[in-house]
N, C-alpha and C. Protein backbone atom coordinates (compact mmCIF):
# COMPACT_ATOMS: atom_id res chain seq x y z
N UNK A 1 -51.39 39.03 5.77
CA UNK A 1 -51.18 38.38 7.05
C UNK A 1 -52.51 38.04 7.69
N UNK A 2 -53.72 39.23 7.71
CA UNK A 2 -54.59 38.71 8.22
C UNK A 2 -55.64 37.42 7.64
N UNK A 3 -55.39 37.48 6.20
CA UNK A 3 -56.03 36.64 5.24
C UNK A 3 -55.40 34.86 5.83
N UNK A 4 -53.88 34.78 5.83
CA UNK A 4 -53.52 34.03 6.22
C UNK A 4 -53.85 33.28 7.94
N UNK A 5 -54.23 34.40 8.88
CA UNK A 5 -54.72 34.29 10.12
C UNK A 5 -55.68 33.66 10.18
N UNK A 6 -56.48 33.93 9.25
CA UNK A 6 -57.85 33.93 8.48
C UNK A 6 -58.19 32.44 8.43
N UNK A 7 -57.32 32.00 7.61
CA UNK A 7 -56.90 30.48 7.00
C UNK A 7 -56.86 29.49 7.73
N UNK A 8 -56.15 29.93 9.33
CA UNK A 8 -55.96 28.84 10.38
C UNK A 8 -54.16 28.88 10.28
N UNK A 9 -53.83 29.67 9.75
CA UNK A 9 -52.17 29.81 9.45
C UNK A 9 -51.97 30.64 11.20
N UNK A 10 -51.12 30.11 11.83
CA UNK A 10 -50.29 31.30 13.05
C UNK A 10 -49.66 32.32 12.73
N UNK A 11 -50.07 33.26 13.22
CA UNK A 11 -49.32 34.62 12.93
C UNK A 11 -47.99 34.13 13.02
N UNK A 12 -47.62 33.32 14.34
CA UNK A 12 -45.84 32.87 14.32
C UNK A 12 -44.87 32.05 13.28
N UNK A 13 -46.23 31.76 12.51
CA UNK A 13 -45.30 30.96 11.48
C UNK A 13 -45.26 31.09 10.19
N UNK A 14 -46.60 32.70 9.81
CA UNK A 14 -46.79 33.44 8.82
C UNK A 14 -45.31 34.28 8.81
N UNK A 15 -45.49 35.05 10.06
CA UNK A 15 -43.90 35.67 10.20
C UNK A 15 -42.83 35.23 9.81
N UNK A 16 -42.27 33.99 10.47
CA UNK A 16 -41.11 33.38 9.82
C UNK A 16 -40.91 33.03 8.64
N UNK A 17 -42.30 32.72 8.04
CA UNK A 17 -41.99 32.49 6.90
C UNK A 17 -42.11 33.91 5.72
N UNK A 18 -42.32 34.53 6.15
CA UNK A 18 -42.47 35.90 5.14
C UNK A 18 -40.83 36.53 5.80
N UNK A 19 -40.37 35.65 6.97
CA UNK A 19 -39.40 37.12 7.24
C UNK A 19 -39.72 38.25 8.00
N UNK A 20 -40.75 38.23 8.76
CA UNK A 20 -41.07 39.42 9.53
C UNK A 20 -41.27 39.00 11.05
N UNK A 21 -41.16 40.72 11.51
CA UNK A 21 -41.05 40.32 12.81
C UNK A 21 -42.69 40.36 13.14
N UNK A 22 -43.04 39.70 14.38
CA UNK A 22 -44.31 40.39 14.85
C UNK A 22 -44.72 40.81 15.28
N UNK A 23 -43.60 41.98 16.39
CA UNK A 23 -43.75 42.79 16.72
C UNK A 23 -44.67 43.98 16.48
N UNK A 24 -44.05 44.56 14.58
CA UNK A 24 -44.81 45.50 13.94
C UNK A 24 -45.69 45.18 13.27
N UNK A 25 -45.98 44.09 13.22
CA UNK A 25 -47.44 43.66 12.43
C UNK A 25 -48.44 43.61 13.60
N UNK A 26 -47.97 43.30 15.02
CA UNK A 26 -49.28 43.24 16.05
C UNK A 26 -49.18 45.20 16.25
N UNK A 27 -48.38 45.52 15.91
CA UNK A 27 -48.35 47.13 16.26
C UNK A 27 -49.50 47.53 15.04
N UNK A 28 -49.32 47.50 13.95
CA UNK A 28 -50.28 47.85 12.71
C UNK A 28 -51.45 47.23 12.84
N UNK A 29 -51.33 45.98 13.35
CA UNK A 29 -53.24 46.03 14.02
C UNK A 29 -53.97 46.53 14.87
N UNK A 30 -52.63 47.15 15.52
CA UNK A 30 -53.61 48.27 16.95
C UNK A 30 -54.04 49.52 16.32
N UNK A 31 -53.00 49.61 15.45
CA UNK A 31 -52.77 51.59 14.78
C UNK A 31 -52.53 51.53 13.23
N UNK A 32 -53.40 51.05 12.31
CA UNK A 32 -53.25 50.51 11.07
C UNK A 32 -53.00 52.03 10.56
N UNK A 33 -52.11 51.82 9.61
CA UNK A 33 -51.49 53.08 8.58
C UNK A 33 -52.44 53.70 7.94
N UNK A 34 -52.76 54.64 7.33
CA UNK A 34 -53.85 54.83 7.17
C UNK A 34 -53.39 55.39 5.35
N UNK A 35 -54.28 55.65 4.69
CA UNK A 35 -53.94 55.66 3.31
C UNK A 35 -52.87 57.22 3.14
N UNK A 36 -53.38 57.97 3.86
CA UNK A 36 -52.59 59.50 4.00
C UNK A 36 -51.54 59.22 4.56
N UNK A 37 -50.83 58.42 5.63
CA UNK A 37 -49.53 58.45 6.15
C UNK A 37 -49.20 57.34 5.17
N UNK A 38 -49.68 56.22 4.63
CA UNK A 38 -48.90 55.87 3.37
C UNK A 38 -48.19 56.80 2.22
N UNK A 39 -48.84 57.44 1.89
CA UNK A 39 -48.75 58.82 0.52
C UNK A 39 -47.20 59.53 1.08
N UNK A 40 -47.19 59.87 2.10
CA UNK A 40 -46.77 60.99 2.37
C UNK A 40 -45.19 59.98 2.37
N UNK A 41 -45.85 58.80 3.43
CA UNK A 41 -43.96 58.13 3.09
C UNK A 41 -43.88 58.03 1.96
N UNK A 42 -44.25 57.87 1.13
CA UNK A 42 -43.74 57.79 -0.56
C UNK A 42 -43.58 58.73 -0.90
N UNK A 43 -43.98 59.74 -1.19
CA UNK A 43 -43.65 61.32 -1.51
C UNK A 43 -42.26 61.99 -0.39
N UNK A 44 -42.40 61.26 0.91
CA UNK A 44 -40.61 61.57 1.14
C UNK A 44 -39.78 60.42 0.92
N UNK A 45 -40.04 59.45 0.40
CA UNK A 45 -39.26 58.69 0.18
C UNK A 45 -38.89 58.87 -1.36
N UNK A 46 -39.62 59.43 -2.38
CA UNK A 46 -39.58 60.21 -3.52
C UNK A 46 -38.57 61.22 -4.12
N UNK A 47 -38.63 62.02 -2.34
CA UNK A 47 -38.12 63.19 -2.73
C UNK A 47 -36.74 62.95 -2.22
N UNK A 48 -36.14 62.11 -0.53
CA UNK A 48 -35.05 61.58 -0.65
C UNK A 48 -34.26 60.94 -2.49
N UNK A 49 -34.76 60.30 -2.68
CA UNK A 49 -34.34 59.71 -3.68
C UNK A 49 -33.69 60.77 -4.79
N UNK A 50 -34.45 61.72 -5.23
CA UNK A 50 -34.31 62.43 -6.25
C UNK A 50 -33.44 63.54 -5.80
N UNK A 51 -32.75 63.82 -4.47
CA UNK A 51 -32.06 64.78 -3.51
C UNK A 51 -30.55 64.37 -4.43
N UNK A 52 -29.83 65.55 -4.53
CA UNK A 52 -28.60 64.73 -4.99
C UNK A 52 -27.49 64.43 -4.19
C-alpha cells in the first residue's frame, strides 16, 4: 500500500481496489505490527486450528 502511495496511486482507490478498508491500514501506519505480534498471531492461529 505504501509502495503504491509511493507511485502517486490514492490510498482511496488502492483500497477499493484491493478490497480494504482504510480505516485499518491508516491504523497500522500509526501502530505498525511489529514482527513479534505477527509470530504470535500465527502460532495462535496454529494452535486454534489444530484444537479439535
Amino acid at each position: 500500500m505504501k509502495e503504491l502511495a509511493g507511485d502517486g496511486v490514492p490510498v482511496t482507490v488502492a483500497c477499493r481496489v484491493l478490497k480494504l478498508a482504510r480505516q485499518p491500514y491508516y491504523r497500522w501506519l500509526d501502530q505498525p505490527v511489529t514482527d513479534a505480534m505477527l509470530e504470535a498471531g500465527v502460532s495462535r492461529e496454529r494452535a486454534v486450528r489444530r484444537a479439535p
